[in-house]
Protein backbone atom coordinates (compact mmCIF):
# COMPACT_ATOMS: atom_id res chain seq x y z
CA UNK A 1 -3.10 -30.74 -20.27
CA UNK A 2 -3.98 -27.73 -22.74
CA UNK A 3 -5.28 -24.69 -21.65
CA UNK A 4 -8.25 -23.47 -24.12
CA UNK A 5 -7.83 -19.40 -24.78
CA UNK A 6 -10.78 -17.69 -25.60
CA UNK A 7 -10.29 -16.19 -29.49
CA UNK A 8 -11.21 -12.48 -30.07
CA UNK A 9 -14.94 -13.96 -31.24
CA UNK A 10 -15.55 -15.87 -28.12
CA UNK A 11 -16.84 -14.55 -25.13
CA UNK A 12 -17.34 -16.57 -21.46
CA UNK A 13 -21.11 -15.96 -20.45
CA UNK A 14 -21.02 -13.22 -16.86
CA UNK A 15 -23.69 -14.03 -14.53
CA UNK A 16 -26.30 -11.41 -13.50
CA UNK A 17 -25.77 -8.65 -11.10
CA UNK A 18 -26.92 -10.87 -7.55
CA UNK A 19 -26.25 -14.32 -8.24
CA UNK A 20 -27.41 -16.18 -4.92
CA UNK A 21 -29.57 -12.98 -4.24
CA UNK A 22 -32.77 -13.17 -5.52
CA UNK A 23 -35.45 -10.72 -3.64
CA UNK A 24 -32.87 -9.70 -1.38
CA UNK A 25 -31.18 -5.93 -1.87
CA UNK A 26 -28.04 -5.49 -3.93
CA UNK A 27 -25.23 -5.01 -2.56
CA UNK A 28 -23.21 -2.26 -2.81
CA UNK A 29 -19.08 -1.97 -1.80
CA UNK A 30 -17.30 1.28 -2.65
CA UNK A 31 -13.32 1.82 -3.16
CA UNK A 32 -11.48 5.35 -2.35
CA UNK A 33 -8.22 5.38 -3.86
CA UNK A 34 -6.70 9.45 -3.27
CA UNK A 35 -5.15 10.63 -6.02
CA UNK A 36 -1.28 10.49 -6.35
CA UNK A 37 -1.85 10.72 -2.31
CA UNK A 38 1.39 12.37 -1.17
CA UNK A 39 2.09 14.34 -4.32
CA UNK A 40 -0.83 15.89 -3.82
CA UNK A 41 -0.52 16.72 -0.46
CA UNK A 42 2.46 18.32 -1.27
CA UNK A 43 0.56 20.58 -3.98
CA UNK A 44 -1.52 21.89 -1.36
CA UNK A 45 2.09 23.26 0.47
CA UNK A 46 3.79 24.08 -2.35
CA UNK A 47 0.89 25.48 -5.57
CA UNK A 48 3.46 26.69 -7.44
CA UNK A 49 3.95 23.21 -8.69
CA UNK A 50 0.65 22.40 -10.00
CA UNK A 51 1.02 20.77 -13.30
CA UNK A 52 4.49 20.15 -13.05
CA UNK A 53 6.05 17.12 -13.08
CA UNK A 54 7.16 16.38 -9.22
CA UNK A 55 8.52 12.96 -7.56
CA UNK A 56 8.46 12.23 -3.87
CA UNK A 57 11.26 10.49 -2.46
CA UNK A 58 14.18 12.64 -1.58
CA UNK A 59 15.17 13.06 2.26
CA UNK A 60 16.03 16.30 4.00
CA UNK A 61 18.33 18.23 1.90
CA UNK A 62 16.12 18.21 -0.68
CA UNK A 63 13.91 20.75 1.14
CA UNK A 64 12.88 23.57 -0.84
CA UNK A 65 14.95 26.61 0.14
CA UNK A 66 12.94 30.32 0.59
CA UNK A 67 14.71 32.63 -1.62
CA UNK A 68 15.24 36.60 -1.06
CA UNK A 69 12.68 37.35 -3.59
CA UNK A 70 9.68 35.40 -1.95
CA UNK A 71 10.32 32.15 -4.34
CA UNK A 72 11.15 28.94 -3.54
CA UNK A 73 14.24 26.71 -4.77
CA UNK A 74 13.10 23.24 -5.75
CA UNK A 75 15.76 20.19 -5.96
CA UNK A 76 15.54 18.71 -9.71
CA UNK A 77 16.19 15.06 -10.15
CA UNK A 78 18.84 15.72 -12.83
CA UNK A 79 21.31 16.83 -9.56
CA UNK A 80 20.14 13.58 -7.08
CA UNK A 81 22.79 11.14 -6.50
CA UNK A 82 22.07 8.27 -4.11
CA UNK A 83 20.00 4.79 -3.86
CA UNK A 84 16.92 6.29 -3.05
CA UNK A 85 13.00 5.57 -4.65
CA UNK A 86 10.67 7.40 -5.47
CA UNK A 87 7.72 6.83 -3.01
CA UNK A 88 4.71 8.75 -5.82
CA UNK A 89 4.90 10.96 -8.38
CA UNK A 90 2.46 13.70 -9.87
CA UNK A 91 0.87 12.36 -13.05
CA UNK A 92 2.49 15.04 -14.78
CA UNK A 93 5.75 12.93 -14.22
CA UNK A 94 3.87 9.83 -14.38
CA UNK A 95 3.25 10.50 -17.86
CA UNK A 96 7.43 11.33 -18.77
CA UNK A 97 7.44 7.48 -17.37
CA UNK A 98 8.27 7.67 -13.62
CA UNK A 99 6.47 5.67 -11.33
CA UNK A 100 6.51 4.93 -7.76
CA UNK A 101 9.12 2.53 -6.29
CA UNK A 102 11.55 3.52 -9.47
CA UNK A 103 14.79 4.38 -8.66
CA UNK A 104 15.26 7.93 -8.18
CA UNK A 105 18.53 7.49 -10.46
CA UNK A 106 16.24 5.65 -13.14
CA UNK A 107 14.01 8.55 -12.76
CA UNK A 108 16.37 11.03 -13.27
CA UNK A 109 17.25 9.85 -16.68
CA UNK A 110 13.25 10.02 -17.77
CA UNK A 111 12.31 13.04 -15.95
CA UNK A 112 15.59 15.29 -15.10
CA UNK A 113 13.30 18.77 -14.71
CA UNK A 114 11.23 16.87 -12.56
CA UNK A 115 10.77 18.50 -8.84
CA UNK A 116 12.07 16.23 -6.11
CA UNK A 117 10.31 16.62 -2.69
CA UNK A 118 11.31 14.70 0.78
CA UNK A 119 8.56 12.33 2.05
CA UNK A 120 6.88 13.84 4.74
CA UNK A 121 4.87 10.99 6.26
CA UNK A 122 3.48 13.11 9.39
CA UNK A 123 1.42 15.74 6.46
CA UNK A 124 0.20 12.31 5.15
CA UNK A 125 -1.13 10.91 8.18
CA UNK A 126 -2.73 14.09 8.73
CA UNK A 127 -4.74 14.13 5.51
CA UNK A 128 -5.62 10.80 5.47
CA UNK A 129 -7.17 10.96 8.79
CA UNK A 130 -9.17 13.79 7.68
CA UNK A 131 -10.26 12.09 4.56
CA UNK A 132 -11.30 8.84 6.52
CA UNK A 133 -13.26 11.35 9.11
CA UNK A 134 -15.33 12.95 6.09
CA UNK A 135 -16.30 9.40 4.43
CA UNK A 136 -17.31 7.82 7.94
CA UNK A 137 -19.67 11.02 8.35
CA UNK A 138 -21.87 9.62 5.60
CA UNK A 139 -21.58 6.08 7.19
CA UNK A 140 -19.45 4.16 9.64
CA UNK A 141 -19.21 0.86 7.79
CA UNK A 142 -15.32 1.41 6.54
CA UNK A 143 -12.51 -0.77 5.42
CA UNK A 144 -9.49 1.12 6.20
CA UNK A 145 -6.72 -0.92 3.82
CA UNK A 146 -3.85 1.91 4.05
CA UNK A 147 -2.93 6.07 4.71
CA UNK A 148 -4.95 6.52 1.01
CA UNK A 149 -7.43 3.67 0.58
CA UNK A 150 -10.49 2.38 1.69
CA UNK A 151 -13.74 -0.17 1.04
CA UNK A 152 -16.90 1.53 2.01
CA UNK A 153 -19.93 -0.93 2.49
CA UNK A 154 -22.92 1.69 1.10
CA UNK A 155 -25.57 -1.33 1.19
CA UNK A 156 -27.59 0.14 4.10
CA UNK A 157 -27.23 3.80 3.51
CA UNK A 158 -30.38 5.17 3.13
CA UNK A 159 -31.51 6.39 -0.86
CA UNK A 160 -29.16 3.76 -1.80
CA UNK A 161 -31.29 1.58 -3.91
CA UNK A 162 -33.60 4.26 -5.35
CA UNK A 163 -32.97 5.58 -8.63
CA UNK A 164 -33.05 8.78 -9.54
CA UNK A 165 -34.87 10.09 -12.65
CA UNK A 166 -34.08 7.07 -15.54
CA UNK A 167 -31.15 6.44 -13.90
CA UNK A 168 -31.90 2.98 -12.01
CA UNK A 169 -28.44 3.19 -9.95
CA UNK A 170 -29.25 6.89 -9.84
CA UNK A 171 -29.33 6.55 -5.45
CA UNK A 172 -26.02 4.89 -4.82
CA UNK A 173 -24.13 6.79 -7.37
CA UNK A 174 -25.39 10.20 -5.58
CA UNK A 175 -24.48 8.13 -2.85
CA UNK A 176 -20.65 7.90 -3.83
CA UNK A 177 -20.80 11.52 -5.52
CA UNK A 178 -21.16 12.83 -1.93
CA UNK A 179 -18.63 11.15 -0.74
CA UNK A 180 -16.44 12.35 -3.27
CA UNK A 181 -17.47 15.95 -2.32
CA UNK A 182 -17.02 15.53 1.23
CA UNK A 183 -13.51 14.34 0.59
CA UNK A 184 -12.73 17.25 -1.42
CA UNK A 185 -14.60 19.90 1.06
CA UNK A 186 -12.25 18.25 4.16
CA UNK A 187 -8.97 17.95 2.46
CA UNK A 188 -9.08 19.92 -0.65
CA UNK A 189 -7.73 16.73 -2.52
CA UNK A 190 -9.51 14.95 -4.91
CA UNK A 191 -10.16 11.01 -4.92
CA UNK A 192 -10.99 8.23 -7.44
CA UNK A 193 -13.95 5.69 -6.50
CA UNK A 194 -15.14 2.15 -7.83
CA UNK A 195 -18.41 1.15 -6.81
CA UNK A 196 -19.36 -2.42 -7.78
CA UNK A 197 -21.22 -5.55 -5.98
CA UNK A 198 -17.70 -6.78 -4.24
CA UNK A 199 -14.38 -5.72 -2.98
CA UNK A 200 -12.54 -7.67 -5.65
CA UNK A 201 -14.59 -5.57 -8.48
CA UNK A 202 -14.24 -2.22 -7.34
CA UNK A 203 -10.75 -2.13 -6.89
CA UNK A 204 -10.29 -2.82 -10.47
CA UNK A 205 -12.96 -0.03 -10.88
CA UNK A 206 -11.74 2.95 -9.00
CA UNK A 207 -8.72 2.42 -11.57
CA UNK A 208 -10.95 3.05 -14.37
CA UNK A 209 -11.41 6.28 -14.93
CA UNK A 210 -8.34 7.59 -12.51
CA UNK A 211 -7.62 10.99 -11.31
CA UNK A 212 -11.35 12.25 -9.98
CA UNK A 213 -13.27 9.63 -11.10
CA UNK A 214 -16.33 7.48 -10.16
CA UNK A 215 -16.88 4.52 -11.92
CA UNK A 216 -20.10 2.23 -11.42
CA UNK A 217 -20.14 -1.33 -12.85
CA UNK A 218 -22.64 -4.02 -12.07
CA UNK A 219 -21.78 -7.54 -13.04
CA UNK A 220 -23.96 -7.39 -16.51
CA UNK A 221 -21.14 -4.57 -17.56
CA UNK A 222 -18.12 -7.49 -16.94
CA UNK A 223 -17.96 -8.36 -20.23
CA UNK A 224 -17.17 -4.53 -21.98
CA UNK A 225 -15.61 -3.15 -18.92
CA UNK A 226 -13.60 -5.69 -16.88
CA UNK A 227 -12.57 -8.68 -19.30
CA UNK A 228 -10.61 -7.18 -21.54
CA UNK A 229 -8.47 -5.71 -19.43
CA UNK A 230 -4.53 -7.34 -19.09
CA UNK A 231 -4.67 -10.23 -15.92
CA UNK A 232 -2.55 -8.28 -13.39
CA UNK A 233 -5.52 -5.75 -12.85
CA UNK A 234 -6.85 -7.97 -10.27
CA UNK A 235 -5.43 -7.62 -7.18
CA UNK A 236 -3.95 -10.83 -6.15
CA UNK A 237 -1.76 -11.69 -9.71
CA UNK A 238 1.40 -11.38 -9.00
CA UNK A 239 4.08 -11.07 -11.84
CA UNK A 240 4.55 -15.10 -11.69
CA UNK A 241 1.25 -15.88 -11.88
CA UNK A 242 0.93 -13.32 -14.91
CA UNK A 243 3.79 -14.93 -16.32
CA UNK A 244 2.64 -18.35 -16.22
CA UNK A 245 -0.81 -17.56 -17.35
CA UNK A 246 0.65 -15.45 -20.47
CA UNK A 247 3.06 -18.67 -21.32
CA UNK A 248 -0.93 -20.21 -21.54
CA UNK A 249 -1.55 -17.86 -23.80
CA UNK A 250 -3.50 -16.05 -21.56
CA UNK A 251 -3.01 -12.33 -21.07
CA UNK A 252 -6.47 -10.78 -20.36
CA UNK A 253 -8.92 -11.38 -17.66
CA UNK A 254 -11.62 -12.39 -20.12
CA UNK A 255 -9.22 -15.42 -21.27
CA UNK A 256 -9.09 -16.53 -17.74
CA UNK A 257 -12.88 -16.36 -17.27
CA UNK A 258 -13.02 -18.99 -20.72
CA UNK A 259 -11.50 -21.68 -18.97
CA UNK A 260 -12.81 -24.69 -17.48
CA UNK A 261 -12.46 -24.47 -13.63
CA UNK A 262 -10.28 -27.68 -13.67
CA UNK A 263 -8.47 -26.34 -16.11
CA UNK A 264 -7.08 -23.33 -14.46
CA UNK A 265 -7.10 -25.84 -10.50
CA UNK A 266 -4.48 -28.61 -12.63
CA UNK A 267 -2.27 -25.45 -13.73
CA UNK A 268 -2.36 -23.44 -10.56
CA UNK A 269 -3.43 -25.55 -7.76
CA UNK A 270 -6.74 -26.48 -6.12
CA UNK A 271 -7.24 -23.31 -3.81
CA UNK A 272 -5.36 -20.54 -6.15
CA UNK A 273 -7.01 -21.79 -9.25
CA UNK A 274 -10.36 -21.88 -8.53
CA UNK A 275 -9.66 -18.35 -7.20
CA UNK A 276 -8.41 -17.72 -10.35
CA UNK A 277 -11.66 -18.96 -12.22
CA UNK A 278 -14.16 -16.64 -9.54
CA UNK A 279 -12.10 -13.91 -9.58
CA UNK A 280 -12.35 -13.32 -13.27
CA UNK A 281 -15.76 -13.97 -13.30
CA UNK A 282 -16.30 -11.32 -10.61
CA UNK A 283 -17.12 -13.30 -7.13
CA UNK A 284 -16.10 -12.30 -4.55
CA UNK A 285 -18.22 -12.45 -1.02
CA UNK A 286 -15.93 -11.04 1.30
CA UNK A 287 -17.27 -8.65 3.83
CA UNK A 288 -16.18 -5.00 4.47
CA UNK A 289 -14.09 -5.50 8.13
CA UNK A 290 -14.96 -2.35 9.82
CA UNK A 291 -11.78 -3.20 12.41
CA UNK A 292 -9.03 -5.39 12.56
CA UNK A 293 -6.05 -5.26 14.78
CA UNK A 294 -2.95 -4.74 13.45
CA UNK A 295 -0.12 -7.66 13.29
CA UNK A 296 2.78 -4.86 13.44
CA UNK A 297 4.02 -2.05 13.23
CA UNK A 298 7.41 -0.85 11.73
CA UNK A 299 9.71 1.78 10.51
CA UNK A 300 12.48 1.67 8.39
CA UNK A 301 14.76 3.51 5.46
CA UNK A 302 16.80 3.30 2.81
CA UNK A 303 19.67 5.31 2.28
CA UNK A 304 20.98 7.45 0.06
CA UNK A 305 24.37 5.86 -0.13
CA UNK A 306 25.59 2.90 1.23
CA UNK A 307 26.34 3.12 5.29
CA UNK A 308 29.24 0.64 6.55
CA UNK A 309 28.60 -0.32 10.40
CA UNK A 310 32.42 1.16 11.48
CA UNK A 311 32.90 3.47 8.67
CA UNK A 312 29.61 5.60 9.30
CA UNK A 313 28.91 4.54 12.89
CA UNK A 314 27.25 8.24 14.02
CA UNK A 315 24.96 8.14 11.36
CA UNK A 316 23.55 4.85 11.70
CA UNK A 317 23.82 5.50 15.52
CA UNK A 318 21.65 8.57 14.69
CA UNK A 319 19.27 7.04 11.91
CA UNK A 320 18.80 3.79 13.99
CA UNK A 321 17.49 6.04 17.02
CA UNK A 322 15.28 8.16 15.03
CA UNK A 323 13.91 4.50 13.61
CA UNK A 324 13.51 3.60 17.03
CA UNK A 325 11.59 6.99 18.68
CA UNK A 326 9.29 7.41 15.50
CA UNK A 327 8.20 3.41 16.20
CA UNK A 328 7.48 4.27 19.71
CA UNK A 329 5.55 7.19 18.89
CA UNK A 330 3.43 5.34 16.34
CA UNK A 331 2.84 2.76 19.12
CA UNK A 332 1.70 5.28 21.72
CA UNK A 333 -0.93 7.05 19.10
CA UNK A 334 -2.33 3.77 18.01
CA UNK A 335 -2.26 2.86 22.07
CA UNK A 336 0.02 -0.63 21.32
CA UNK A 337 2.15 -2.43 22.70
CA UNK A 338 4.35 -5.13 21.50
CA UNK A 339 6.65 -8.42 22.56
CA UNK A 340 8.50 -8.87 20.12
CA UNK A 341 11.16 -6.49 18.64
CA UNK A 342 12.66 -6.93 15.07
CA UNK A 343 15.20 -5.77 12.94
CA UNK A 344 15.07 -5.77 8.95
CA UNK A 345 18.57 -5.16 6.86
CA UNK A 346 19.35 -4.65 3.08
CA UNK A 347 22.70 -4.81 2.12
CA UNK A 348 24.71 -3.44 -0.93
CA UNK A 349 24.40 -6.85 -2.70
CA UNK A 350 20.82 -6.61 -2.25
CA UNK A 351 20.64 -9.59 0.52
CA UNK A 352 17.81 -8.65 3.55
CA UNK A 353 18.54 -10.50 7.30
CA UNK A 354 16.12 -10.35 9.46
CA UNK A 355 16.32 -11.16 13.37
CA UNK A 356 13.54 -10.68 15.51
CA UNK A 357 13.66 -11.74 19.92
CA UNK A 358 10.35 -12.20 21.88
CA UNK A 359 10.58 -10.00 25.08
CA UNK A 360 8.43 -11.20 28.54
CA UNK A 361 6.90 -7.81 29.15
CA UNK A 362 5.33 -5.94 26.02
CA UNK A 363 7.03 -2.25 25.37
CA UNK A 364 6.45 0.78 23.23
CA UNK A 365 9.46 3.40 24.70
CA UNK A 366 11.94 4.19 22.46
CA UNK A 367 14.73 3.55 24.66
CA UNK A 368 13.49 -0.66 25.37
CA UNK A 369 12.76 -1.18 21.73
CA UNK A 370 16.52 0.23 20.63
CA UNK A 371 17.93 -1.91 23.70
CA UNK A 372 15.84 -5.17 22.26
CA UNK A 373 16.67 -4.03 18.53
CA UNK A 374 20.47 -3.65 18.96
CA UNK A 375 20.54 -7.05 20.66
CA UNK A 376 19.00 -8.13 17.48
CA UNK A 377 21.59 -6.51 15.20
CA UNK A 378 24.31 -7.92 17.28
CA UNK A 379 23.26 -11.32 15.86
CA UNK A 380 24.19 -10.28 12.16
CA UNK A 381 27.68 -10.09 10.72
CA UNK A 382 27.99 -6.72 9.43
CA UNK A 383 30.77 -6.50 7.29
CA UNK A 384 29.09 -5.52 4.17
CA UNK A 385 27.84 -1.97 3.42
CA UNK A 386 23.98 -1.18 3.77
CA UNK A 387 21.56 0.78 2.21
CA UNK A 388 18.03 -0.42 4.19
CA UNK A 389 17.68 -0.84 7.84
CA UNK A 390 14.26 -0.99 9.68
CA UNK A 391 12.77 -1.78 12.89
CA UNK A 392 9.60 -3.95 13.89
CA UNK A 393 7.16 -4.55 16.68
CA UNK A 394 5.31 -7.09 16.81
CA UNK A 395 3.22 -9.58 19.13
CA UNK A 396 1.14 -6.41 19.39
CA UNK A 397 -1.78 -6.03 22.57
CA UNK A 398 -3.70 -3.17 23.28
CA UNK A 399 -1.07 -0.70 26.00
CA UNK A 400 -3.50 -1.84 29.02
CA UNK A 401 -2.35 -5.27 28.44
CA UNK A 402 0.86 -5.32 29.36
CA UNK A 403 1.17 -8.22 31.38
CA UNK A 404 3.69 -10.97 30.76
CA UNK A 405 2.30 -14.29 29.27
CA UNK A 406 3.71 -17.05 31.90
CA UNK A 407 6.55 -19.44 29.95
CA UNK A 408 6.88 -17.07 26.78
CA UNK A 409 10.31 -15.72 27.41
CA UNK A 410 12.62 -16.92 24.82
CA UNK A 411 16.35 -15.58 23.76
CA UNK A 412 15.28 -14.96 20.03
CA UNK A 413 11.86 -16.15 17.77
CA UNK A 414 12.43 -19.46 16.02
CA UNK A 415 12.64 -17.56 12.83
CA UNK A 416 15.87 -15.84 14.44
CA UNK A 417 18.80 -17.46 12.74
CA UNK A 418 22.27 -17.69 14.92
CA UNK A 419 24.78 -15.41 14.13
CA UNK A 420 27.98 -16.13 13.04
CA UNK A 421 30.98 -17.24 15.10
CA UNK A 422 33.23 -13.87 13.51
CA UNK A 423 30.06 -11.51 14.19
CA UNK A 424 31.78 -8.11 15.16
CA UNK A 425 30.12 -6.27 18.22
CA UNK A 426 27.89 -3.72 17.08
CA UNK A 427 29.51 -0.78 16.58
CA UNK A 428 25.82 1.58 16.53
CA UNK A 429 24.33 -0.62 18.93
């Protein structure tokens, strides 16, 4: 069956701005995106840099250095040699072409003056629990989605749906504005925000107008603002769904909102392609989940250079311990604990092995979840080199439920594969 693309005269009809909502109040759904997150955190510590092109991603020896004179002495990518990523850059290097999870060797090559910083994940946490602490003092009714995003629900907030001079949405954009200011006032960054009718919508929205921006679409506005924009702006296409719709012919969200329902459910499935047809037509009625418990929690790294088990046993000894005592300590702040303990490796050829083993008593010290972890990596043969090793906990409770569950201890998870016969003994373990 054919799929119909919409030509460059023909436009799908968008549906008004509360479709199913007649006499009831609009709703309104914010998203906070911060601004190149940990870049700019790192501005804040190091000014000097502003308007520079900088990449986060290096480890510890690519701290700056205090010089004799008072100045600092920044790492340049044009010197880094390893297998690392970078984890954000400023937009300054965004705009020489480097972008988050590129190698840091790729980078190099586009951006060689750029400043390389080590991730400091601790400074992030910091800031984004500051910037989370300033929204929820205009309201409570928060999404948190990661350490630099966030849905806010602003439906109930009070001015919301009053408008302000001419402006009909003149409330809820003041609304958003203060938001925006109280971010700014608590953490000095600045943030981008979407406000729309739905989650799906202002996603694609806080993107618009990106660094320091506040965008404010209703439905009536999909049409100019969100159809003719390429298909993998919606969160939720994936590069093979892009990649079959653009063998379609179909390369813009407005092309997916011209076909027939059943034309995009035969092509992509029942569930996925009507999802398909409601997403581009901007529906979506999910709710802002003010809490949700997490399913796990992990750490892990990649290296700068490929690590061999025997060759470079005291440094994995030592990186696999750190992985093990910054787990626990994320446990202990949340106040989890977890059953099952998991290990995650990448090796030089790119393969990842996981193991995972269910424990009968949930845990969150360092020393029981390196004990469980090593019994995990004893199951893998380790004769290649790696460059990524990590460390999960999962099964998680809250720590005053630590209570075994009667008939739930098991050697390993049935997604634990055996190891093989010739597995060496660990030598980090």
């Amino acid at each position: 069956m054919s799929v119909a693309v919409a030509s460059a005269g023909a436009r799908p009809t968008a549906r008004g701005d509360n479709p199913g909502m007649q006499g009831a109040k609009r709703r309104w759904i914010a998203h906070l995106d911060m601004d190149a997150f940990y870049a700019s955190v790192e501005l804040l510590r190091y000014p000097e840099l502003r308007g520079l092109p900088v990449v986060i991603g290096g480890g510890r020896r690519h701290q700056p250095v205090m010089q004799s004179d008072g100045t600092r002495r920044f790492a340049r990518l044009r010197d880094y040699t390893g297998r690392g990523v970078a984890t954000t850059a400023t937009y300054a290097a965004r705009d020489l072409g480097v972008f988050s999870a590129m190698g840091l060797m790729k980078a190099a090559q586009r951006a060689p003056d750029a400043v390389l910083l080590p991730v400091d994940f601790d400074e992030y946490r910091r800031y984004s629990q500051r910037f989370k602490a300033a929204v929820a003092e205009v309201t409570p009714l928060i999404e948190d989605r990661g350490i630099d995003e966030i849905y806010i629900d602003l439906s109930e907030v009070p001015g919301v749906h009053e408008p302000l001079g001419h402006d009909r949405h003149g409330g809820v954009r003041a609304v958003a504005q203060e938001i925006r200011n109280s971010v700014a006032r608590a953490t000095g960054l600045t943030c981008s925000v979407g406000v729309t009718p739905n989650k799906l919508l202002s996603k694609i929205a806080s993107e618009l107008d990106k660094p320091d921006g506040l965008t404010l679409l209703t439905l009536d506005e999909l049409p100019t603002r969100i159809w003719p924009l390429p298909v993998r702006r919606i969160n939720g296409i994936g590069p093979k769904a892009a990649a079959k719709l653009a063998a379609l012919g179909i390369t813009t969200i407005g092309q997916i909102a011209a076909q027939p329902r059943m034309a995009l459910v035969e092509h992509f499935g029942r569930g996925y392609g009507a999802w398909l047809h409601d997403a581009a037509h901007g529906r979506d009625e999910r709710p802002v989940v003010t809490h949700s418990e997490p399913v796990s929690i992990s750490r892990e790294t990649t290296f700068e250079r490929d690590l061999h088990a025997k060759a470079d046993r005291a440094v994995l000894a030592a990186i696999f311990t750190e992985l093990c005592e910054q787990l626990a300590g994320d446990l202990q702040r949340k106040g989890y604990v977890g059953r099952t303990v998991g290990i995650k490796l990448r090796f030089d050829d790119f393969r990842t092995v996981t193991r995972d083993q269910t424990l009968a008593q949930a845990i969150a010290d360092s020393a029981e979840i390196r004990r469980a972890a090593g019994t995990c990596l004893k199951r893998v043969d380790l004769s290649r080199r790696l460059r990524l090793l990590g460390v999960r906990v999962g099964t998680l409770a809250r720590a005053g439920q630590r209570a075994a569950r009667p008939g739930d201890q098991r050697a390993g998870s049935e997604h634990a594969a055996a190891a093989p016969a010739d597995s060496p003994e660990l030598p980090f373990g």
